[in-house]
Protein backbone atom coordinates (compact mmCIF):
# COMPACT_ATOMS: atom_id res chain seq x y z
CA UNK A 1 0.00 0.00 0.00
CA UNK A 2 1.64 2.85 -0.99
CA UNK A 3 0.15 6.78 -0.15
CA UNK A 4 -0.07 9.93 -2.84
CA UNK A 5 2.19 13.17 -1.96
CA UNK A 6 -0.53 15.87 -2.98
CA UNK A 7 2.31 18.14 -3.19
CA UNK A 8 4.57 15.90 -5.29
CA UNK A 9 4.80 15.44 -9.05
CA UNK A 10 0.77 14.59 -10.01
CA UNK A 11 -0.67 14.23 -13.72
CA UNK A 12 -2.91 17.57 -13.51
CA UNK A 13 -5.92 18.50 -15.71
CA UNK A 14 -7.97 21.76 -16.53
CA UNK A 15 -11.31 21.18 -15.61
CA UNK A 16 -14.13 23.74 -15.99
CA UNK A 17 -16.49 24.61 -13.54
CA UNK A 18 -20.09 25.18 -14.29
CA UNK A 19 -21.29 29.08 -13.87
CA UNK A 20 -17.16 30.66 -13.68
CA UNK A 21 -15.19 31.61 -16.61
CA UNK A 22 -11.90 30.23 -14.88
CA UNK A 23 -11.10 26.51 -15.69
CA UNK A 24 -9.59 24.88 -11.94
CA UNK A 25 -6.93 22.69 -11.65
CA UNK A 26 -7.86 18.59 -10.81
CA UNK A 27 -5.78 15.34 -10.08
CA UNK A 28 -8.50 12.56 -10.31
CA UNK A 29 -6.92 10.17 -7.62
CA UNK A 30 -9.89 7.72 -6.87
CA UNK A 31 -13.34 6.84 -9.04
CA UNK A 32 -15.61 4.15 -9.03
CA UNK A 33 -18.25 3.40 -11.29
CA UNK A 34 -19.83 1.17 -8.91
CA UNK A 35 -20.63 3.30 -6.17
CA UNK A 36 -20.59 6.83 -8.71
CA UNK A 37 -18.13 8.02 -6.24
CA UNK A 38 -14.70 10.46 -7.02
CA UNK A 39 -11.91 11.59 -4.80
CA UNK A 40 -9.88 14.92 -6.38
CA UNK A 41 -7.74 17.49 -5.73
CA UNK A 42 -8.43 20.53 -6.90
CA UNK A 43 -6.40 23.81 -7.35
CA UNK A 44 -7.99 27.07 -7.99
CA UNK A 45 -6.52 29.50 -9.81
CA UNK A 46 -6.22 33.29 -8.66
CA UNK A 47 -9.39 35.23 -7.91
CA UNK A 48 -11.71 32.28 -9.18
CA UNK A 49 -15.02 33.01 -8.43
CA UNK A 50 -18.69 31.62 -9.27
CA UNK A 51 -21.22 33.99 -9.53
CA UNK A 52 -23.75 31.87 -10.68
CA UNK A 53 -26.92 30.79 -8.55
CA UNK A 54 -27.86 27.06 -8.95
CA UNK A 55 -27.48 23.21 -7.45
CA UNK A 56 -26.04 20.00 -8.84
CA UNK A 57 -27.35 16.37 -7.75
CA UNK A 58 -23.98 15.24 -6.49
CA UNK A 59 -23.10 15.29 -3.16
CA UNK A 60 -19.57 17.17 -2.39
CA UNK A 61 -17.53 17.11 0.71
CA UNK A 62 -13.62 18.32 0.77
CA UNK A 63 -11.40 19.67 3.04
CA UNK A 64 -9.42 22.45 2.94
CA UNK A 65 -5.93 22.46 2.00
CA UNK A 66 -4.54 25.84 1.59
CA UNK A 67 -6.34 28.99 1.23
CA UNK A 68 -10.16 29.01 1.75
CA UNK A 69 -13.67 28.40 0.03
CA UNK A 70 -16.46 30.38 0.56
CA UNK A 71 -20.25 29.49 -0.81
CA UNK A 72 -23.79 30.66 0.03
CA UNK A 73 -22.47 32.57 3.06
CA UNK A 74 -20.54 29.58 4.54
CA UNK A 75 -16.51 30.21 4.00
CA UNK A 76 -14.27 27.27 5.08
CA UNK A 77 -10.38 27.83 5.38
CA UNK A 78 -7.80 25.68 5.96
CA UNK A 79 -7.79 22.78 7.98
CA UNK A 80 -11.61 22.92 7.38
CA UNK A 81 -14.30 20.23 5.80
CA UNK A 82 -16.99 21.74 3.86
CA UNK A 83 -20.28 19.33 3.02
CA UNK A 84 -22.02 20.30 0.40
CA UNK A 85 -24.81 18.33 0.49
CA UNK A 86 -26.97 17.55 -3.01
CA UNK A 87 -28.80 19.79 -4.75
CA UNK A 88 -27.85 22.21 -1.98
CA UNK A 89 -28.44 25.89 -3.47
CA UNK A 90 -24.74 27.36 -4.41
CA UNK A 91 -24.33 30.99 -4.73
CA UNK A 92 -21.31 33.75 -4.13
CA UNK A 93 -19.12 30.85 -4.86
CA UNK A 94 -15.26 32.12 -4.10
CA UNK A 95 -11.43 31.43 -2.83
CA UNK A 96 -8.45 33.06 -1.55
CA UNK A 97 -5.61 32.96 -3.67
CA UNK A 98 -3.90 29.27 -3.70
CA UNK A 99 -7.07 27.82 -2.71
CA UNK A 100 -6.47 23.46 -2.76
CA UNK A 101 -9.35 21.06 -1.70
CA UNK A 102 -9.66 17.23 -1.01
CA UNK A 103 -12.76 16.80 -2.60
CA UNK A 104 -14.85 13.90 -2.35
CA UNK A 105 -17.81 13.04 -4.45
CA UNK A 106 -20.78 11.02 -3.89
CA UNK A 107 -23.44 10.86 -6.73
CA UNK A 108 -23.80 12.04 -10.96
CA UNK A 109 -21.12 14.87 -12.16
CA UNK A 110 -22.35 17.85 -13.93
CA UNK A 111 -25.88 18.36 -14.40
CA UNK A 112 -25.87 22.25 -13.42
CA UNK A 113 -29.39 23.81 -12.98
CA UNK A 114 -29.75 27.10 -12.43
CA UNK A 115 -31.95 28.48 -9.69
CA UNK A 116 -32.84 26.56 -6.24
CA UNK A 117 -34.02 23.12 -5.89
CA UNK A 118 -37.21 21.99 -4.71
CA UNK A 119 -35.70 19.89 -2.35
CA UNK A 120 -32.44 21.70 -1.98
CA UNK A 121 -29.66 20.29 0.58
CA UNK A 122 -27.82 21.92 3.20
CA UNK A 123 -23.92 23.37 3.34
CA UNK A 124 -22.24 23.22 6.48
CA UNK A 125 -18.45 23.81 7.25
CA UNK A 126 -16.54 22.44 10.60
CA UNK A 127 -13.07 22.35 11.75
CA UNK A 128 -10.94 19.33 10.89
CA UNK A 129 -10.52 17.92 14.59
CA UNK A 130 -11.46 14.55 16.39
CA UNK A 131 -14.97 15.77 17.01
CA UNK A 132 -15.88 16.01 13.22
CA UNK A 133 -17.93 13.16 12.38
CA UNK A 134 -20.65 12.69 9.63
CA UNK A 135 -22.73 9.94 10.23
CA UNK A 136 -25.05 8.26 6.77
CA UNK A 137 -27.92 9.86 6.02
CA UNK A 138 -30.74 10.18 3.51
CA UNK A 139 -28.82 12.47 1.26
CA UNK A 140 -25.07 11.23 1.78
CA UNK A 141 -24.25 7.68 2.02
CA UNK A 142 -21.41 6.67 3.79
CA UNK A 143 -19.62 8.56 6.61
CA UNK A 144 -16.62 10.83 7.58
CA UNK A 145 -14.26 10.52 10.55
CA UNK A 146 -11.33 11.90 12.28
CA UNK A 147 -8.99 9.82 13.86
CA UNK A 148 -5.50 10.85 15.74
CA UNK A 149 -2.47 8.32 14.70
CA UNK A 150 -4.71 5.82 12.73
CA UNK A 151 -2.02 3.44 11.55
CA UNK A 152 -2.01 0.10 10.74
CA UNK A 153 -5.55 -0.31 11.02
CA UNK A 154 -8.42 -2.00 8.99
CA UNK A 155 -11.97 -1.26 7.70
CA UNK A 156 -14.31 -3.42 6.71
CA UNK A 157 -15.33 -0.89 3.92
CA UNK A 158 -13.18 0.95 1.50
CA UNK A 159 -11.70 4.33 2.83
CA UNK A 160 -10.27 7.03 1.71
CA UNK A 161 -7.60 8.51 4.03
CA UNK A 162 -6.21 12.08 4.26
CA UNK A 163 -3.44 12.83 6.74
CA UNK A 164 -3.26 16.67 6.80
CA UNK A 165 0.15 16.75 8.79
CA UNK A 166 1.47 15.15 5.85
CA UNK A 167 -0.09 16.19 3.06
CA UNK A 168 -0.38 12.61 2.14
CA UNK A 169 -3.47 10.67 0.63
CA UNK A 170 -4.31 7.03 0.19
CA UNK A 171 -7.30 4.64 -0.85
CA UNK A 172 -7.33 1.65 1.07
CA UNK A 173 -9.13 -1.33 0.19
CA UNK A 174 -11.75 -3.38 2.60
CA UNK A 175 -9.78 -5.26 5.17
CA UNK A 176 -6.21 -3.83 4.27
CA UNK A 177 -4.20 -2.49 6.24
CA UNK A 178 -4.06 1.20 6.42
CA UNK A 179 -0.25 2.76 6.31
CA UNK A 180 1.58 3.73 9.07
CA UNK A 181 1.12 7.12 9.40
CA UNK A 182 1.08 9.06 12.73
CA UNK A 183 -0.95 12.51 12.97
CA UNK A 184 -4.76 13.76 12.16
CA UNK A 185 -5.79 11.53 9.32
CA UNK A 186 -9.59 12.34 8.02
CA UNK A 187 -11.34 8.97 6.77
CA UNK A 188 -14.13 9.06 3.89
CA UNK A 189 -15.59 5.70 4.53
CA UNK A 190 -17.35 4.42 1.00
CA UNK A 191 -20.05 1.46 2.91
């Protein structure tokens, strides 16, 4: 099992963003079909900015790198994690300069629509420490965790693992062992 440096040498792609004229940054690390789930990292460039009011059906969740996201009136800045849940109405979308996100995925890319959703979901930002904890729900399957020196443990779901001390990321299979990293480490679990 090896972990990804997310500051190292990574195969980066332009992506652009529905409702801003400035294409971001991406590094697709994780996807699977099965589950219509993606992990990325995502780099903003200077002064991006979405002024555009709408929702999208998938289900977003990141956490905070370097600089800081702000959307419908919620900012997150570093060391943060920012759900966006889906459909949730997005407005006033903007970063600080060298903006970088985790972002996990849960649901159908694209599929902009402008305007709010019937049955819009909520946004909500809290600080990356061991008290952060999303449990499943209706609207997001799966759950988020934050665990203190997490090594050498197992799930008996895939994860996703992001150790912020380190800057290092890592997708770890059901029942392997995760690697033996010390420090906060933030865990996406998939089941």
């Amino acid at each position: 099992m090896t972990t990804t440096d997310l500051n190292g040498d990574l195969s980066w792609t332009e992506h652009a963003i529905s409702g801003s004229d400035k294409p971001a940054r991406m590094v697709m690390l994780h996807a699977s079909a099965e589950r219509n789930t993606r992990t990325v990292l995502v780099e903003f460039p200077p002064a991006w900015s979405r002024d555009a009011v709408g929702h999208q059906p998938a289900g977003e969740e990141m956490v905070i790198l370097a600089g800081a996201l702000s959307i419908s009136g919620h900012t997150a800045p570093k060391g943060s994690y920012l759900l966006v849940e889906p459909r949730a109405t997005r407005s006033a979308t903007s970063v600080e300069d060298g903006t970088r996100a985790l972002v996990w995925f849960s649901g159908p890319g694209g599929g902009w629509t402008d305007g709010a959703a019937d049955d819009a979901g909520a946004i909500s930002t809290a600080p990356v420490t061991v008290d952060l904890s999303r449990a499943p729900s209706d609207r997001m399957s799966g759950s988020v965790s934050v665990h203190v020196d997490l090594a050498e443990q197992t799930f008996p779901n895939d994860v996703d693992v992001l150790w912020t001390d380190h800057g290092r990321w890592a997708h770890v299979a059901s029942g392997e062992v995760v690697p033996g990293l010390t420090g906060t480490a933030v865990v996406r679990h998939w089941g």
